[in-house]
C-alpha atoms as a PDB file:
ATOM      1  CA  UNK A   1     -15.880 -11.705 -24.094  1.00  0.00           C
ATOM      2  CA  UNK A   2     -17.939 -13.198 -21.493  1.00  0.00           C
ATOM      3  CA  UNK A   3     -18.194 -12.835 -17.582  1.00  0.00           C
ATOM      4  CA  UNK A   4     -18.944 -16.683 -17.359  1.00  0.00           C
ATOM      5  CA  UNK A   5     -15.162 -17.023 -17.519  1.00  0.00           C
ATOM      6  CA  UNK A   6     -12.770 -14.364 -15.503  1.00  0.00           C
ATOM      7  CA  UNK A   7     -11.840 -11.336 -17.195  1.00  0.00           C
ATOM      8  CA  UNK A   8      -8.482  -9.860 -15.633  1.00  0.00           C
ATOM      9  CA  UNK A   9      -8.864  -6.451 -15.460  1.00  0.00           C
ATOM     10  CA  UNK A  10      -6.003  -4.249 -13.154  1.00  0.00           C
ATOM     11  CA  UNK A  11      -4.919  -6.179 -10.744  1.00  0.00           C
ATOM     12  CA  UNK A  12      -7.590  -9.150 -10.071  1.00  0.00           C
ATOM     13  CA  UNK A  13     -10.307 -10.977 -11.902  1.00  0.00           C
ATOM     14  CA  UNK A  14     -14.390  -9.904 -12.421  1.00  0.00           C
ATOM     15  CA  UNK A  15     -16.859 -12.422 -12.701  1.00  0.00           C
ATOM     16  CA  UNK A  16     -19.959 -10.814 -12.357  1.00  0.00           C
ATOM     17  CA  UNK A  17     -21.927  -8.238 -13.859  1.00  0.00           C
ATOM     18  CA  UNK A  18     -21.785  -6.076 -10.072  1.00  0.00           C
ATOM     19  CA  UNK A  19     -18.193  -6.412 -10.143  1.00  0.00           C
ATOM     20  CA  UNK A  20     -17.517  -5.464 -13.765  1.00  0.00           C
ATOM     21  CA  UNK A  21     -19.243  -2.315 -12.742  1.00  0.00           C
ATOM     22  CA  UNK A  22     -17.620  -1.352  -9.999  1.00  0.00           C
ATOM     23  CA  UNK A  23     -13.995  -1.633 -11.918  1.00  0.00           C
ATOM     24  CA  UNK A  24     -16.032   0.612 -15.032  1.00  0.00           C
ATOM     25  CA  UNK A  25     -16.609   2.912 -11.755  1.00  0.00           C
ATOM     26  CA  UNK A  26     -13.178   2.900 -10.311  1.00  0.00           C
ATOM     27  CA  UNK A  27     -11.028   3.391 -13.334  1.00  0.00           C
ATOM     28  CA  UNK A  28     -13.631   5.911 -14.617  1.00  0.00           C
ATOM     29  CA  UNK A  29     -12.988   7.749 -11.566  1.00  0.00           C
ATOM     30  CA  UNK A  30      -8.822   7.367 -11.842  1.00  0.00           C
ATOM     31  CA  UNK A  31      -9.388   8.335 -15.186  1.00  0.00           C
ATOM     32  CA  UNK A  32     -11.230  11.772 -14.749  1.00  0.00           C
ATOM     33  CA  UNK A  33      -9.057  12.262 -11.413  1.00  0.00           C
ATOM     34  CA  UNK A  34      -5.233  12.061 -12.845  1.00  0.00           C
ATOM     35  CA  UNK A  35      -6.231  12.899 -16.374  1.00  0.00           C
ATOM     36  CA  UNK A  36      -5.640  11.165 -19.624  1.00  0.00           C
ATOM     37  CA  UNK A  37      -1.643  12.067 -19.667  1.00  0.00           C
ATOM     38  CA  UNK A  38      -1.155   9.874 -16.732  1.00  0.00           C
ATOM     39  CA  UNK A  39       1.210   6.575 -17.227  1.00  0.00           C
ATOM     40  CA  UNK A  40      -1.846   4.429 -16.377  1.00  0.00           C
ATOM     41  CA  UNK A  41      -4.670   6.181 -18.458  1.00  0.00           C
ATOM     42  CA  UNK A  42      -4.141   3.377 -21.038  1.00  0.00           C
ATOM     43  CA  UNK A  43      -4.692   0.499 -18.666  1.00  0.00           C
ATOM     44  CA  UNK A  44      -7.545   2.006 -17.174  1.00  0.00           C
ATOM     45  CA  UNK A  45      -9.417   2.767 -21.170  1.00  0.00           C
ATOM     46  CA  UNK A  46      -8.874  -0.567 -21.750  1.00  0.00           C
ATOM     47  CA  UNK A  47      -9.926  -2.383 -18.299  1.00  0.00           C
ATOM     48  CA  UNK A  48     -12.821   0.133 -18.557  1.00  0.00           C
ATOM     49  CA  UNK A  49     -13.688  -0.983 -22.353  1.00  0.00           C
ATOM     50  CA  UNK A  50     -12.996  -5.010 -21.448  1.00  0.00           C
ATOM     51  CA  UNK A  51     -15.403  -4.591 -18.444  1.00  0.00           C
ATOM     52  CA  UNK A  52     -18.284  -2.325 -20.472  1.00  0.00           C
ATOM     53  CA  UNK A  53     -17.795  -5.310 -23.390  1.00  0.00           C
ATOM     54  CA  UNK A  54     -18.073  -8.265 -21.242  1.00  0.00           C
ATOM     55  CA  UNK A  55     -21.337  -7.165 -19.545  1.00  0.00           C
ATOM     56  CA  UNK A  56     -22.442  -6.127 -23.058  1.00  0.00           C
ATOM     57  CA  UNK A  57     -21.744  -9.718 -24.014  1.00  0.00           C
ATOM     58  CA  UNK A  58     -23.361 -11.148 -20.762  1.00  0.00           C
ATOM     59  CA  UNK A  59     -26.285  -8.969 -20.808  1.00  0.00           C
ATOM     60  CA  UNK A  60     -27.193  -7.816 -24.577  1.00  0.00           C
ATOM     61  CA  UNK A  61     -27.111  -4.500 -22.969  1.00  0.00           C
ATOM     62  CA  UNK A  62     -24.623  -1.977 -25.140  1.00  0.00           C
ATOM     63  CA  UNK A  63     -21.635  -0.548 -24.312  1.00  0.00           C
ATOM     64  CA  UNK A  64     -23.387   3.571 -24.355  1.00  0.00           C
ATOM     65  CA  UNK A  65     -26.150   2.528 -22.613  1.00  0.00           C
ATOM     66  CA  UNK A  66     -23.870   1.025 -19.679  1.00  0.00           C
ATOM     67  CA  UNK A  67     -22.279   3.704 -19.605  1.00  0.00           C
ATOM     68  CA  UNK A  68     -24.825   5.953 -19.703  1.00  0.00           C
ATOM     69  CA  UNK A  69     -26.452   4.028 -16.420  1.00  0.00           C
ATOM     70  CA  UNK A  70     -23.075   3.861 -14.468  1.00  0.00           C
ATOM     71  CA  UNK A  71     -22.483   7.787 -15.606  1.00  0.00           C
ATOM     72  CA  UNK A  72     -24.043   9.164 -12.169  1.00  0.00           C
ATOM     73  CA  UNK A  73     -22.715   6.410  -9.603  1.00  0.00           C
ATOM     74  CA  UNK A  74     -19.214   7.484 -11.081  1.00  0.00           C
ATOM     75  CA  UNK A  75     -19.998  11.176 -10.795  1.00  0.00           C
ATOM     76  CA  UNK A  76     -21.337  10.652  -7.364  1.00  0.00           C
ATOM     77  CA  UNK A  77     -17.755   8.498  -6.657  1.00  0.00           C
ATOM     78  CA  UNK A  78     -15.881  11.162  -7.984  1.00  0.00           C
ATOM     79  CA  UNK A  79     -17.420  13.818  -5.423  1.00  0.00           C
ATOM     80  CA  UNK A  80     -16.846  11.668  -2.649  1.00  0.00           C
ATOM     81  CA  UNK A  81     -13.114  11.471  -3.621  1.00  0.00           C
ATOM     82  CA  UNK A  82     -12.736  14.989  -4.254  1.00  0.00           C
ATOM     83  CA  UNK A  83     -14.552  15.656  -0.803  1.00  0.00           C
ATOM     84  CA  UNK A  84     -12.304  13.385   1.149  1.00  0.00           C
ATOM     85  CA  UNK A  85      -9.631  14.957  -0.647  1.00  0.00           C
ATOM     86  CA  UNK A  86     -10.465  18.739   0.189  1.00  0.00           C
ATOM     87  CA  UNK A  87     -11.322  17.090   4.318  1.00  0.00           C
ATOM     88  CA  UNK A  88      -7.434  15.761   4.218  1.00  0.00           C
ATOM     89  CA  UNK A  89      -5.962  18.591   2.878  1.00  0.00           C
ATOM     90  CA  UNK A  90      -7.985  20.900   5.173  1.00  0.00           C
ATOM     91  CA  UNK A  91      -6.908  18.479   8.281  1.00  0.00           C
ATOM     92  CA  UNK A  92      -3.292  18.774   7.027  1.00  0.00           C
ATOM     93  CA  UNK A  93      -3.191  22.656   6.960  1.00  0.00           C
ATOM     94  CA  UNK A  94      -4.944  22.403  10.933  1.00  0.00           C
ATOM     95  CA  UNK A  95      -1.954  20.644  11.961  1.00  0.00           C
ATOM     96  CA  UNK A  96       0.929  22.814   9.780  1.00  0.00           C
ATOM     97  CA  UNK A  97      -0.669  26.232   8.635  1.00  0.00           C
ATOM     98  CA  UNK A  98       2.672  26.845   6.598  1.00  0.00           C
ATOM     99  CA  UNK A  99       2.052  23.947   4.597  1.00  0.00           C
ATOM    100  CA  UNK A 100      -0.227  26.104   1.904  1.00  0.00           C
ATOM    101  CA  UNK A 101       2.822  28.249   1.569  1.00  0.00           C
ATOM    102  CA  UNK A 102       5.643  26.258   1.550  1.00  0.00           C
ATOM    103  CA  UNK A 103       4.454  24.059  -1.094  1.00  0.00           C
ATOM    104  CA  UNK A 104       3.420  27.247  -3.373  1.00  0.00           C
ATOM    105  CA  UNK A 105       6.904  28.275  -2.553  1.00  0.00           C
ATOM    106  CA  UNK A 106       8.342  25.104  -4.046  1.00  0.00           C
ATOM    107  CA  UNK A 107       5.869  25.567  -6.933  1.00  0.00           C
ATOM    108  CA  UNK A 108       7.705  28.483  -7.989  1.00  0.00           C
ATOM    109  CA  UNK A 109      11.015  26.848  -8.066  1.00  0.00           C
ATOM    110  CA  UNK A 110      10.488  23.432  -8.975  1.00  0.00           C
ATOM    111  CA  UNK A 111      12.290  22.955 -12.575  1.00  0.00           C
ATOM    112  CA  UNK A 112      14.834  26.041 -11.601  1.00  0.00           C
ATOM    113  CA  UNK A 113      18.673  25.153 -11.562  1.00  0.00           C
ATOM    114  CA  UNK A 114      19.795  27.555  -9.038  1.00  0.00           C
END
């Protein structure tokens, strides 16, 4: 596998090294946010394996030592989710304060046949 023709990964096409990066990034991200027992978490193992083996092909760099390189820019991605995610739930609970309790309250009875 080589970037010098498109690889289709997701839902478009990479065709350079950067790109094939960013997509290891992304889906590494996905991956680590929803957990491996999501629907997609097969798609994104392989998009993330077809990227890291296309720039190993391109590059003669291998697949653990891309990974290895990308491992901080998709920690530091992560945090930035997980901070926007903490600023829009905060900003949700400003503008409905019951919001914490109401969905604990449908915690507890999701799954009950009442």
């Amino acid at each position: 596998m080589n970037l010098n023709i498109p690889l289709r990964v997701d839902y478009g096409d990479v065709r350079t090294v950067l790109s094939a990066e960013r997509v290891i990034r992304r889906l590494s991200v996905d991956l680590r946010w929803y957990g491996p027992d999501h629907p997609m978490s097969g798609e994104w193992v392989k998009g993330i394996e077809d990227c890291a083996q296309a720039i190993e092909a391109t590059t003669g760099e291998t697949v653990p030592t891309i990974m290895e390189r990308l491992s901080d820019a998709i920690e530091r991605s992560f945090a930035r989710q997980e901070k926007e995610a903490d600023k829009h739930w905060k900003q949700m609970l400003a503008r409905n304060p019951y919001l914490d309790a109401q969905i604990k309250v449908e915690e507890v009875f999701s799954g009950r046949n009442f």
